[in-house]
Structures are given as C-alpha cells and as structure tokens.
C-alpha atoms as a PDB file:
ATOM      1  CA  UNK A   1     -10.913 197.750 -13.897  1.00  0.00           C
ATOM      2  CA  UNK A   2      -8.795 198.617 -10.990  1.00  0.00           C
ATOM      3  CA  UNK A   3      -5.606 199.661  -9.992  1.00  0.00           C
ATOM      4  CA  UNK A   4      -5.189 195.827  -8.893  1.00  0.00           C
ATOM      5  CA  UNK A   5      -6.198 194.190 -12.389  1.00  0.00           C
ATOM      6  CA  UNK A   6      -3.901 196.922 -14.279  1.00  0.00           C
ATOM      7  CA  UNK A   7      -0.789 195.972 -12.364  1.00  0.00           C
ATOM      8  CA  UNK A   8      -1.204 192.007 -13.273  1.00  0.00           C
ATOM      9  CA  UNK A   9      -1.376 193.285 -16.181  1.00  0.00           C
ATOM     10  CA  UNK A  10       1.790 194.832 -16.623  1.00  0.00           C
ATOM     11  CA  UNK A  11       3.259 192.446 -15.037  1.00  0.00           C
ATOM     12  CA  UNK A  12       2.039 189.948 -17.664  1.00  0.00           C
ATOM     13  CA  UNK A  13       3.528 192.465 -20.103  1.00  0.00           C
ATOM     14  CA  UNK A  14       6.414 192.359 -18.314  1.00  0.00           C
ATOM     15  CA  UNK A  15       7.241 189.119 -18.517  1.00  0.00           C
ATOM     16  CA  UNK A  16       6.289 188.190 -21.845  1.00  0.00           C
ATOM     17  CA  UNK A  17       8.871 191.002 -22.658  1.00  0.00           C
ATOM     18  CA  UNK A  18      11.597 189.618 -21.070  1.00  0.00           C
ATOM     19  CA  UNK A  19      11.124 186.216 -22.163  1.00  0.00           C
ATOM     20  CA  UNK A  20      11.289 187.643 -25.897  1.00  0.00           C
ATOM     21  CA  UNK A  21      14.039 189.659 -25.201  1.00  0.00           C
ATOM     22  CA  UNK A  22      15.914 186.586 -23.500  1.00  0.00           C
ATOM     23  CA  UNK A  23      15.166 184.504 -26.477  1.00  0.00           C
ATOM     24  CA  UNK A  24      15.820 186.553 -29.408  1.00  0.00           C
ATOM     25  CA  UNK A  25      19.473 186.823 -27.661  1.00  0.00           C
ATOM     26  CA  UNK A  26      20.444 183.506 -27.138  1.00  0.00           C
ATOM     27  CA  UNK A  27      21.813 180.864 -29.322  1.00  0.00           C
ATOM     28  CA  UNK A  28      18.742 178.597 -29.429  1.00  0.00           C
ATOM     29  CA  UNK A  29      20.931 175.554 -28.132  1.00  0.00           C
ATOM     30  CA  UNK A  30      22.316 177.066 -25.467  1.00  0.00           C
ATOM     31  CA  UNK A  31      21.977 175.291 -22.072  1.00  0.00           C
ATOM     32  CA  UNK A  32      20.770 178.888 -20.266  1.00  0.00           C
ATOM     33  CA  UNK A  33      18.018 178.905 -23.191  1.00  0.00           C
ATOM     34  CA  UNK A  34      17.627 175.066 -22.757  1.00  0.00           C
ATOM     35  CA  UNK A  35      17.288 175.519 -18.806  1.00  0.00           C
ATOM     36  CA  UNK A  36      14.634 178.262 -19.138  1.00  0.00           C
ATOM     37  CA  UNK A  37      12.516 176.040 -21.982  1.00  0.00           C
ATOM     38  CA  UNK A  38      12.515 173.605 -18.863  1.00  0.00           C
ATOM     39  CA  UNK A  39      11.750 175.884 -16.204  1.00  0.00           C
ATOM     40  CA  UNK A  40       8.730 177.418 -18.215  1.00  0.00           C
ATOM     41  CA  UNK A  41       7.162 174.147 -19.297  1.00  0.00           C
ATOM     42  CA  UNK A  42       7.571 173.097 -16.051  1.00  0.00           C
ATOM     43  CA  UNK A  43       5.366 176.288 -14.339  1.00  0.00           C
ATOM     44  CA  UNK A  44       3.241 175.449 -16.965  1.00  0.00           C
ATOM     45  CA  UNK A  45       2.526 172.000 -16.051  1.00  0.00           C
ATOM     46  CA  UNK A  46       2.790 172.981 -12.374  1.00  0.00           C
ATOM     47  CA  UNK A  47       0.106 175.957 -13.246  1.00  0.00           C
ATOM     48  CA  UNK A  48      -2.169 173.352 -14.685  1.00  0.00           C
ATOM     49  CA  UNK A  49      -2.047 170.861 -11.883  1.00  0.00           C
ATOM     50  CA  UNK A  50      -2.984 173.537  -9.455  1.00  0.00           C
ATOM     51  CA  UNK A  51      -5.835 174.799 -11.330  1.00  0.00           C
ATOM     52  CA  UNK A  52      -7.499 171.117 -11.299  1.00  0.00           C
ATOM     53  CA  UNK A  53      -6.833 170.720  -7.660  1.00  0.00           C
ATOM     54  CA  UNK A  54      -3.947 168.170  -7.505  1.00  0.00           C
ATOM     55  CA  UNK A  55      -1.049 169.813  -7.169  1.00  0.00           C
ATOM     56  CA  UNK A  56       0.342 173.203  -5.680  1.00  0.00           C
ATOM     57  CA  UNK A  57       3.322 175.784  -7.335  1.00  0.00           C
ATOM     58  CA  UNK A  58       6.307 176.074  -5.014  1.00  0.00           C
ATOM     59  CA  UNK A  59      10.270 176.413  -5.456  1.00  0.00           C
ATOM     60  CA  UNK A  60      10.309 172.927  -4.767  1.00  0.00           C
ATOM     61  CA  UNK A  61       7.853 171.390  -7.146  1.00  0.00           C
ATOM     62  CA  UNK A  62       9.240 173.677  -9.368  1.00  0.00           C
ATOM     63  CA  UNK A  63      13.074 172.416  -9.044  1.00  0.00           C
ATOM     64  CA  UNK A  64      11.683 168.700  -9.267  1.00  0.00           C
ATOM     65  CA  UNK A  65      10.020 169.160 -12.214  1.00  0.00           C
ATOM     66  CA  UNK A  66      12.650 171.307 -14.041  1.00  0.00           C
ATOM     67  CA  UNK A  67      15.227 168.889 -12.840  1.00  0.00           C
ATOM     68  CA  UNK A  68      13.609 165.299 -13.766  1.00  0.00           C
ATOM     69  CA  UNK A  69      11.119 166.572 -16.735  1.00  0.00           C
ATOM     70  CA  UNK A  70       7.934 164.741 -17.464  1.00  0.00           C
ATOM     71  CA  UNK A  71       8.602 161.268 -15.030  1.00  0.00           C
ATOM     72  CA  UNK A  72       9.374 163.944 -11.781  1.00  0.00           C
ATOM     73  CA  UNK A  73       6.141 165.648 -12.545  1.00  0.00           C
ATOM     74  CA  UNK A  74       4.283 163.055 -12.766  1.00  0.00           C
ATOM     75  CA  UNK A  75       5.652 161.096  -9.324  1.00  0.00           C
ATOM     76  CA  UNK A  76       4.880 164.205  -7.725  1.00  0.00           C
ATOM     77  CA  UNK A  77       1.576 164.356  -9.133  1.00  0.00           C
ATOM     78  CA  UNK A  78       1.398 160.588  -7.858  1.00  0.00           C
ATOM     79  CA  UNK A  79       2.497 161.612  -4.344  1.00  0.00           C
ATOM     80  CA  UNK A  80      -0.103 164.511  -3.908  1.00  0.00           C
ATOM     81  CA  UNK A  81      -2.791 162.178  -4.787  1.00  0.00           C
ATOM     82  CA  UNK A  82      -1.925 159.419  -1.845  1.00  0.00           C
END
C-alpha cells in the first residue's frame, strides 16, 4: 500500500477515536451528543446518496439534513432528481 492509502487510514483511526472519546464523555442526552448523533447520521445518509449518484456531500446538504432530519433529506434528494 502507499503512503496515500496509510494516511486515510489513520485518518479513519482518527476519527473513530474521537467519536469514542466524545461519547464515552458525554451524558448520553445531552443536546451536543444529540447534535452530533444528527450530524453523523446525516453524513451517513448524505455518503450513501452520493455513492448511488443522486446526491452530492457539501456544508450545505449537510446543515439541511442535520437541521430538518429524514423529511429535509429526502426534499433534497427530490430536488437533485428534477
């Protein structure tokens, strides 16, 4: 592998770490720990969409998402297809 794939890799790591470390200190009903549960499904739906084709990752599909949930994500996904 190269230098390249070994980085993304770490940065995977990275990440991952964080997010553990973020949730094993927060009260789990906290709205910083309810905001980031948002944020991350919502990359992960965004992810998904852009894999298939329909739909592209950016700050602002990635506010409108976090910010409306499952009926913002899916208007969007609505608009890219017009």
């Amino acid at each position: 592998m190269t230098q390249e794939h070994w980085l993304f890799l770490l940065g995977i790591a990275l990440m991952l770490g964080l997010l553990l470390a973020f949730t094993l200190n927060h009260r789990p009903q906290s709205k910083a720990y309810r905001w980031t549960q948002r944020i991350f499904w919502s990359l992960v739906f965004l992810q998904g969409c852009s894999m298939a084709g329909w739909l592209g990752v950016n700050a602002v599909n990635l506010a409108i998402t976090a910010a409306l949930g499952i009926p913002g994500g899916c208007t969007l996904l609505v608009l890219s297809l017009i």
